[in-house]
C-alpha atoms as a PDB file:
ATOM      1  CA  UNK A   1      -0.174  13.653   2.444  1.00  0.00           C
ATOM      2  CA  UNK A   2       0.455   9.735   2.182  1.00  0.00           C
ATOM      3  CA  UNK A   3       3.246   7.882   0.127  1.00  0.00           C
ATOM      4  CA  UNK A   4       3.327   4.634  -0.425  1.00  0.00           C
ATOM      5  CA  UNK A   5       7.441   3.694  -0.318  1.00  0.00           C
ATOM      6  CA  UNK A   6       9.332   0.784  -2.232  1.00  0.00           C
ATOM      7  CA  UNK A   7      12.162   0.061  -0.498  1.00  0.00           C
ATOM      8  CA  UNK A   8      14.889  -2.460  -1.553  1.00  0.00           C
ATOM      9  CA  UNK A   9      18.133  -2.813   0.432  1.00  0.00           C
ATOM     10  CA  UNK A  10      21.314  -4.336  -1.180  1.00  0.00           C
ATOM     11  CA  UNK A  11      24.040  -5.052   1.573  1.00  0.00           C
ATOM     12  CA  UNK A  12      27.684  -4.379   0.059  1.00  0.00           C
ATOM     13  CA  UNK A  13      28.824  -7.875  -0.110  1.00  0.00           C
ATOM     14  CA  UNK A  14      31.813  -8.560   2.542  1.00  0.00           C
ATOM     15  CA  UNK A  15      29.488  -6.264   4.967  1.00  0.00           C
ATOM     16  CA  UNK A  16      30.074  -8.089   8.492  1.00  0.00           C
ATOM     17  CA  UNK A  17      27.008  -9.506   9.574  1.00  0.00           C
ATOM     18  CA  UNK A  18      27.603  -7.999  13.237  1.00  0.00           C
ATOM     19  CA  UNK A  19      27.534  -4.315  11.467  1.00  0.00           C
ATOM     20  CA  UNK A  20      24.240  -5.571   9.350  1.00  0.00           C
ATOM     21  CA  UNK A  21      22.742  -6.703  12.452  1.00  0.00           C
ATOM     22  CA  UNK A  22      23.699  -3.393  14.151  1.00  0.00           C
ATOM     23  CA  UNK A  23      22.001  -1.119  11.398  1.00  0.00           C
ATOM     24  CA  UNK A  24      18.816  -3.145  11.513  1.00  0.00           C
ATOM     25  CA  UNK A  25      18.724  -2.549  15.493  1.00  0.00           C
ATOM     26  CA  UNK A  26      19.165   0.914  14.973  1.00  0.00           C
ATOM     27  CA  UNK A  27      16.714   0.517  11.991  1.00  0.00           C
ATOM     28  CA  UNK A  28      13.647  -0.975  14.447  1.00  0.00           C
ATOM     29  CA  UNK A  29      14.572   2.006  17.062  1.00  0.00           C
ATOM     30  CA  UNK A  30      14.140   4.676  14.522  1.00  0.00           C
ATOM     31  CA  UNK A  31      10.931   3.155  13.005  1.00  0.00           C
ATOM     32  CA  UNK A  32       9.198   3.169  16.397  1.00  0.00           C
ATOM     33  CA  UNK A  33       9.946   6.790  16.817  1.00  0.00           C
ATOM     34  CA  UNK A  34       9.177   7.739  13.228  1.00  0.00           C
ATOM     35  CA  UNK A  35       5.524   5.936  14.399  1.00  0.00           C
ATOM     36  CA  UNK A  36       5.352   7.959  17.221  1.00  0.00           C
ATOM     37  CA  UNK A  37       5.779  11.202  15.447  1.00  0.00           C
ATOM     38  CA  UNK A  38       3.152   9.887  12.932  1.00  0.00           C
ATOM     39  CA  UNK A  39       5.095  10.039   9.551  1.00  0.00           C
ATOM     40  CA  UNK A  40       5.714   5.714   9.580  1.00  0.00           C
ATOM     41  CA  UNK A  41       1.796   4.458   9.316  1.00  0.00           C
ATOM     42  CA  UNK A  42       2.524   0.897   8.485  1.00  0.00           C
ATOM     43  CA  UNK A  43       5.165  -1.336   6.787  1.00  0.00           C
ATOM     44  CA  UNK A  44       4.909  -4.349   5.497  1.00  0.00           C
ATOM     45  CA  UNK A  45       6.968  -7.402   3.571  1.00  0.00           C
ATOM     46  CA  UNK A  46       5.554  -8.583  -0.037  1.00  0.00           C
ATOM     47  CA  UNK A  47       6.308 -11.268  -1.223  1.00  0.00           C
ATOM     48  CA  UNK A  48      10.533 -12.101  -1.925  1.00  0.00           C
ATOM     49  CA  UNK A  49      12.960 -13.918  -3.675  1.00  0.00           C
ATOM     50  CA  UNK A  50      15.700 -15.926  -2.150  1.00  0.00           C
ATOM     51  CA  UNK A  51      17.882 -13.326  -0.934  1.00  0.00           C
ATOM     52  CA  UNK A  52      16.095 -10.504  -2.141  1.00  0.00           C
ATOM     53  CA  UNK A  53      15.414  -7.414   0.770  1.00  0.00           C
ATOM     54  CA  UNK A  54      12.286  -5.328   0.268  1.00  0.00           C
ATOM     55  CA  UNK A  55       9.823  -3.677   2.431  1.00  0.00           C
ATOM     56  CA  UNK A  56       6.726  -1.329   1.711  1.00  0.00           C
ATOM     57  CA  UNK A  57       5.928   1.140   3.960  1.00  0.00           C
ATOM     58  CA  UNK A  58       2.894   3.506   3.910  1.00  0.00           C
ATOM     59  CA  UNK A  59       4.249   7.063   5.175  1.00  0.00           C
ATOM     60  CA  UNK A  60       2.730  10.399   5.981  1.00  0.00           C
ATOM     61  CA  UNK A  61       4.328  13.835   5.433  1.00  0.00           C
ATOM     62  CA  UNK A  62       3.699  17.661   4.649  1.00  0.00           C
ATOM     63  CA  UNK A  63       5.298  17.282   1.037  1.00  0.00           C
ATOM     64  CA  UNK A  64       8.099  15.770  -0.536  1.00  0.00           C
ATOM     65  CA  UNK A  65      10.625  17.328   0.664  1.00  0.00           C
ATOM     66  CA  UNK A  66       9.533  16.109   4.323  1.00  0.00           C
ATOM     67  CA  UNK A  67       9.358  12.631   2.872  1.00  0.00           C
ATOM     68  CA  UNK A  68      12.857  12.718   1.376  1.00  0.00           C
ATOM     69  CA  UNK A  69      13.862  14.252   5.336  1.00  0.00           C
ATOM     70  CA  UNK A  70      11.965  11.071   7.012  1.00  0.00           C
ATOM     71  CA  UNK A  71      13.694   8.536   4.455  1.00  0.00           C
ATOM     72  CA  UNK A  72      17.102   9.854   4.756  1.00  0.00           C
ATOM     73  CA  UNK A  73      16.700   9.581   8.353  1.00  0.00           C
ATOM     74  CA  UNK A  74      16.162   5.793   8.272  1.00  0.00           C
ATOM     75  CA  UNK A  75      19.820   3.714   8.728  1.00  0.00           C
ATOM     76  CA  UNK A  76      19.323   1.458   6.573  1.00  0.00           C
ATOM     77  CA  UNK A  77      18.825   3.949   3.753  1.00  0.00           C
ATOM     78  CA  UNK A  78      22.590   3.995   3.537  1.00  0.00           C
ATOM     79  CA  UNK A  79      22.326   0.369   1.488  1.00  0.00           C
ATOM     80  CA  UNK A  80      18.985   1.196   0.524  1.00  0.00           C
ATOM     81  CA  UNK A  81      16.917   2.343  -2.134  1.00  0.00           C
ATOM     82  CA  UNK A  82      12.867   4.072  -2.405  1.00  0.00           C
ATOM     83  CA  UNK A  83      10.638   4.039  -4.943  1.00  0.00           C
ATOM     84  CA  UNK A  84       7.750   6.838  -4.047  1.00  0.00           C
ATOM     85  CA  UNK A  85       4.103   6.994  -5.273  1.00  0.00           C
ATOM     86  CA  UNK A  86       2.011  10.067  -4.154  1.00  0.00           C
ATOM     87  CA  UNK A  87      -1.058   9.165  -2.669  1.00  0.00           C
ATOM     88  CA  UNK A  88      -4.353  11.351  -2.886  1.00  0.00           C
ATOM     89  CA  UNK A  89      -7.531  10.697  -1.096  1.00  0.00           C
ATOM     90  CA  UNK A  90     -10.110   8.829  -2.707  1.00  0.00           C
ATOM     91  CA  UNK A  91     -13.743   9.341  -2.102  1.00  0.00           C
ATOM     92  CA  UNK A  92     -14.800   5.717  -1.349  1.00  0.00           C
ATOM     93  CA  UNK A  93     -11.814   5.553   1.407  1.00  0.00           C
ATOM     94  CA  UNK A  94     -13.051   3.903   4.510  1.00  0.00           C
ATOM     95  CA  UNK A  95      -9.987   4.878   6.324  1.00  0.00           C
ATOM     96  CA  UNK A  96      -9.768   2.208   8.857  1.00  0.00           C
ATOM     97  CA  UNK A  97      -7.557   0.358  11.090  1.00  0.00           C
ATOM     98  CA  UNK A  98      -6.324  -3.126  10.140  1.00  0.00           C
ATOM     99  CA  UNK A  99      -7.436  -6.125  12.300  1.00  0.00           C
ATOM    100  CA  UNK A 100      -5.056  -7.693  14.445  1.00  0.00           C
ATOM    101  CA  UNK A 101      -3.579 -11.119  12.551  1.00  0.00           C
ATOM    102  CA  UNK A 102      -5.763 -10.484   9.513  1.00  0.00           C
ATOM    103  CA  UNK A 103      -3.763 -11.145   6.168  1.00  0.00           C
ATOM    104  CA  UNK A 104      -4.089  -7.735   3.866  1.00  0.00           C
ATOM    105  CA  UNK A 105      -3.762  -7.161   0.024  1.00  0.00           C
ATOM    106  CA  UNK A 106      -2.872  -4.490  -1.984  1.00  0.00           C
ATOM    107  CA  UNK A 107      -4.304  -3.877  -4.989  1.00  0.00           C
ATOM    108  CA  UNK A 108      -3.449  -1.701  -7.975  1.00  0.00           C
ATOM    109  CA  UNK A 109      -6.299  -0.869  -9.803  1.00  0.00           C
ATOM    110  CA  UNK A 110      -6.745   0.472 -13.594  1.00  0.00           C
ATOM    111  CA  UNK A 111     -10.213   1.610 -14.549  1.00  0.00           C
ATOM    112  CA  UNK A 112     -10.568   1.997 -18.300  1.00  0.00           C
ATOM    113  CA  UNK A 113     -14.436   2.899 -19.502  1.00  0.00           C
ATOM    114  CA  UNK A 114     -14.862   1.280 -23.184  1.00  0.00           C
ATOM    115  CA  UNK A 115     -15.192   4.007 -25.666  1.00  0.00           C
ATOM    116  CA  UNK A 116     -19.050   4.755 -26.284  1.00  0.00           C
ATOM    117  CA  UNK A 117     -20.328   3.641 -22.789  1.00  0.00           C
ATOM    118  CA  UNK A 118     -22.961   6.160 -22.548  1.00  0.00           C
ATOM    119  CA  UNK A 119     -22.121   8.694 -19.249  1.00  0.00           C
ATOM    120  CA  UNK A 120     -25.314   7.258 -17.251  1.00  0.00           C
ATOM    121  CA  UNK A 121     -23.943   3.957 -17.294  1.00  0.00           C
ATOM    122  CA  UNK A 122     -21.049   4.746 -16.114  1.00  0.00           C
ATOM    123  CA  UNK A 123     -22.514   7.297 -13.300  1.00  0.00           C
ATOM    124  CA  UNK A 124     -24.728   4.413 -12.310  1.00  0.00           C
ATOM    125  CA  UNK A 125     -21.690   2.008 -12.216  1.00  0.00           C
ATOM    126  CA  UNK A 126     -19.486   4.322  -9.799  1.00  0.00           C
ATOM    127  CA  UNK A 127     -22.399   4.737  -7.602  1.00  0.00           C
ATOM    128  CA  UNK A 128     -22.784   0.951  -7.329  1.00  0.00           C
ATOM    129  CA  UNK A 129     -19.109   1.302  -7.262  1.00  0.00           C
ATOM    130  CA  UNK A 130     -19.486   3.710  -3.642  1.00  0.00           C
ATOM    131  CA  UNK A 131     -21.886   1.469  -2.499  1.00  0.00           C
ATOM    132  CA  UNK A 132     -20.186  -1.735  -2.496  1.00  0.00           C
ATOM    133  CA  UNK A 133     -17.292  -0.531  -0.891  1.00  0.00           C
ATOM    134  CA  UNK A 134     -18.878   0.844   2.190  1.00  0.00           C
ATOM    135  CA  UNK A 135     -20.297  -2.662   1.844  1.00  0.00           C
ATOM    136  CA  UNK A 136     -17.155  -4.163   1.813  1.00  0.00           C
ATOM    137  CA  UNK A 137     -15.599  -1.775   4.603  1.00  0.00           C
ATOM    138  CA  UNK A 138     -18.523  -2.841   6.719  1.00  0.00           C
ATOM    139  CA  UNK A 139     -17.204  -6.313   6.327  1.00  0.00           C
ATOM    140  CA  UNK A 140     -13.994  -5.676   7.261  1.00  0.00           C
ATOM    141  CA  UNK A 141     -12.417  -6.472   4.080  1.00  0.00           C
ATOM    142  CA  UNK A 142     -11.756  -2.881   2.465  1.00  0.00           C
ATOM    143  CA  UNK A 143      -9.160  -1.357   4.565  1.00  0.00           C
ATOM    144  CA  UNK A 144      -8.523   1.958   2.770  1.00  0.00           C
ATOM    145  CA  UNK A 145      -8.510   3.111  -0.697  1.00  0.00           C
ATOM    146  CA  UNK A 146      -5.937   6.053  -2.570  1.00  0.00           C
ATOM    147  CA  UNK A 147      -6.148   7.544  -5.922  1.00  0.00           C
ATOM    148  CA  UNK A 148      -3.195   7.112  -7.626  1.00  0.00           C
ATOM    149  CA  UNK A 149      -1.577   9.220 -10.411  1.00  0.00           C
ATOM    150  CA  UNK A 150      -3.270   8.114 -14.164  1.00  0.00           C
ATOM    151  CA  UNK A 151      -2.420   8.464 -17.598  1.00  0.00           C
ATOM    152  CA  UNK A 152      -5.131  10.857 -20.010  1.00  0.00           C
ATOM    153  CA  UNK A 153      -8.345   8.114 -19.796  1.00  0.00           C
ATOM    154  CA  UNK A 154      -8.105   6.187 -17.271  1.00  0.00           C
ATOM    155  CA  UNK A 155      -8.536   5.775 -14.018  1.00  0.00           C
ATOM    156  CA  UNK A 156      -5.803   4.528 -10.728  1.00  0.00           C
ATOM    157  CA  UNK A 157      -6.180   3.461  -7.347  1.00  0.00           C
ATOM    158  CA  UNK A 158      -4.434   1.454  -4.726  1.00  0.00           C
ATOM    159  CA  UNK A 159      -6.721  -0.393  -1.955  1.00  0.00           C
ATOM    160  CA  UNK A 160      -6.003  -2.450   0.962  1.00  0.00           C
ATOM    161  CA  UNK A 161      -7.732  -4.959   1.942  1.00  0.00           C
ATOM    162  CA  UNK A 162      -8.426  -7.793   4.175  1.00  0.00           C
ATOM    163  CA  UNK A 163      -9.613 -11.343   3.026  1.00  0.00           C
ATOM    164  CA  UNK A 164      -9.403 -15.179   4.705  1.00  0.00           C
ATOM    165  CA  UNK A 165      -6.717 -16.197   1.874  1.00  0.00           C
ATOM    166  CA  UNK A 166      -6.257 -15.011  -2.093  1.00  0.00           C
ATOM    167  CA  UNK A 167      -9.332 -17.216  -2.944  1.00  0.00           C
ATOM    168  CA  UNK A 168     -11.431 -14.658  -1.145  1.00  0.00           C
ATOM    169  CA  UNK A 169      -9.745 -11.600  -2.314  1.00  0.00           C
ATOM    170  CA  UNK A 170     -10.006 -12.633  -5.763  1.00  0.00           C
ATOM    171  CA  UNK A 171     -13.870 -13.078  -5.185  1.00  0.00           C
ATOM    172  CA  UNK A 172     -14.137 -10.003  -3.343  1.00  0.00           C
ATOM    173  CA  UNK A 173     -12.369  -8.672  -6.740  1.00  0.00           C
ATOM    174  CA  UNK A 174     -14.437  -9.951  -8.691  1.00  0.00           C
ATOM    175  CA  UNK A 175     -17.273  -9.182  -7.128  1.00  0.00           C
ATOM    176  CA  UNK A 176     -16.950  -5.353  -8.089  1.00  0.00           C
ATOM    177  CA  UNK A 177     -19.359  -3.293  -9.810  1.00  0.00           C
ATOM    178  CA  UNK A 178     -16.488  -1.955 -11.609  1.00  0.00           C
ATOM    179  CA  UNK A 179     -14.674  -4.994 -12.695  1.00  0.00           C
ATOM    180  CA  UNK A 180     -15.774  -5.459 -16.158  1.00  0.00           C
ATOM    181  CA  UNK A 181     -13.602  -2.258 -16.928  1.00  0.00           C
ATOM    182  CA  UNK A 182     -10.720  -3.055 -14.419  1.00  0.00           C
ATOM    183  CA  UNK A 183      -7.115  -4.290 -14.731  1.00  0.00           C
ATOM    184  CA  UNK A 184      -5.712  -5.545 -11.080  1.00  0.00           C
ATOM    185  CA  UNK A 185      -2.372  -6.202  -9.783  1.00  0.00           C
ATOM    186  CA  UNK A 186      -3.050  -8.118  -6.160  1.00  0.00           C
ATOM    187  CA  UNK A 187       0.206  -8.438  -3.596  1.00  0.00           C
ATOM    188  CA  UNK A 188      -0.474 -10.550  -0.579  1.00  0.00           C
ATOM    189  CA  UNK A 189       1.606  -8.833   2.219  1.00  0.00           C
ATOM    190  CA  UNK A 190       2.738 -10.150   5.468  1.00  0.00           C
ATOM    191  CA  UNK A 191       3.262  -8.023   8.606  1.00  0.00           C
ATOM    192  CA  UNK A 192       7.204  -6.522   9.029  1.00  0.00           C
ATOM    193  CA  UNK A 193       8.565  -6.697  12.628  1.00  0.00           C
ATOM    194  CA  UNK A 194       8.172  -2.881  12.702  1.00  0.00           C
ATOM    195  CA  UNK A 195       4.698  -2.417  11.564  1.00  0.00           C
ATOM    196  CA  UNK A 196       3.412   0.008  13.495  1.00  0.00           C
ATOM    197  CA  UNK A 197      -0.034  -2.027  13.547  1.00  0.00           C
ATOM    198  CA  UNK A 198       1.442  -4.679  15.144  1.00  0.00           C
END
């Protein structure tokens, strides 16, 4: 199963930065090898405030519990905190590798189907849906694609994407069969030293 981790770090204040700089060494080691076993997939950097310490990482484990094991393995989890989301598979996922020094999105989306939309429409619409993004994962702009846990009547997922700047992702957005019906939430990420991808 996939996760998709939060992870904000707040450094005790008076921490010496020799003992910061230490943990974040032993930090990079650990990632590598938590690549090689295949539970860190990729990690990335969103966008920050000044002096603000946050990293996303997209993880892979049996359950939970592994999860929580992988985590509390990491050093810098000591001054750190996660926020988890469960990830399911989605049947439009292209599942494919990033390009090398592409710039990638994520994108939370919210489907919500207006009450009354009669079910063809709306069977027609998610097969246009399907279509465009093996469209779009042909282009090399739809990277993958999770479901995402939803409230009674609506629908979640979480893509990622590659695009030429936010111009073009917001087109590509836009450009969705489902988009009359959608609510998106669009963070342009940049790659962390330790991305496995890299």
């Amino acid at each position: 199963m996939e996760y998709l981790v939060t992870m904000t770090t707040h450094v005790p204040e008076g921490t010496p930065e020799q003992a910061v700089d230490e943990v974040r060494a032993r930090e990079a080691a650990h990632s590598r090898e938590l690549a090689a076993q295949r539970h860190l997939l990729r990690l990335w950097r969103p966008p920050l405030a000044p002096g603000e310490w946050r990293s996303l990482g997209l993880f892979a484990a049996t359950d939970a519990g592994q999860l929580e094991e992988v985590l509390a393995s990491m050093p810098l989890r000591v001054w750190r905190t996660d926020e988890v989301t469960p990830l399911s598979p989605h049947p439009n996922d292209p599942g494919l590798a990033p390009s090398k020094g592409a710039t990638e999105f994520l994108t939370t989306f919210v489907i919500r189907v207006p009450e009354g939309t009669p079910a063809q429409v709306v069977q027609e619409t998610e097969t246009r849906e399907a279509r465009s993004a093996k469209e779009l994962a042909a282009g090399g702009h739809l990277i993958r694609l999770w479901t995402l846990p939803a409230q009674p009547g609506e629908g979640r997922a979480l893509g990622l994407w590659q695009a030429a700047d936010a111009a073009e992702m917001q087109a590509i957005l836009e450009s969705l069969p489902l988009d009359a019906w959608m609510t998106v939430q669009t963070t342009p990420l940049s790659r962390h030293p330790s991305d496995p991808a890299g």
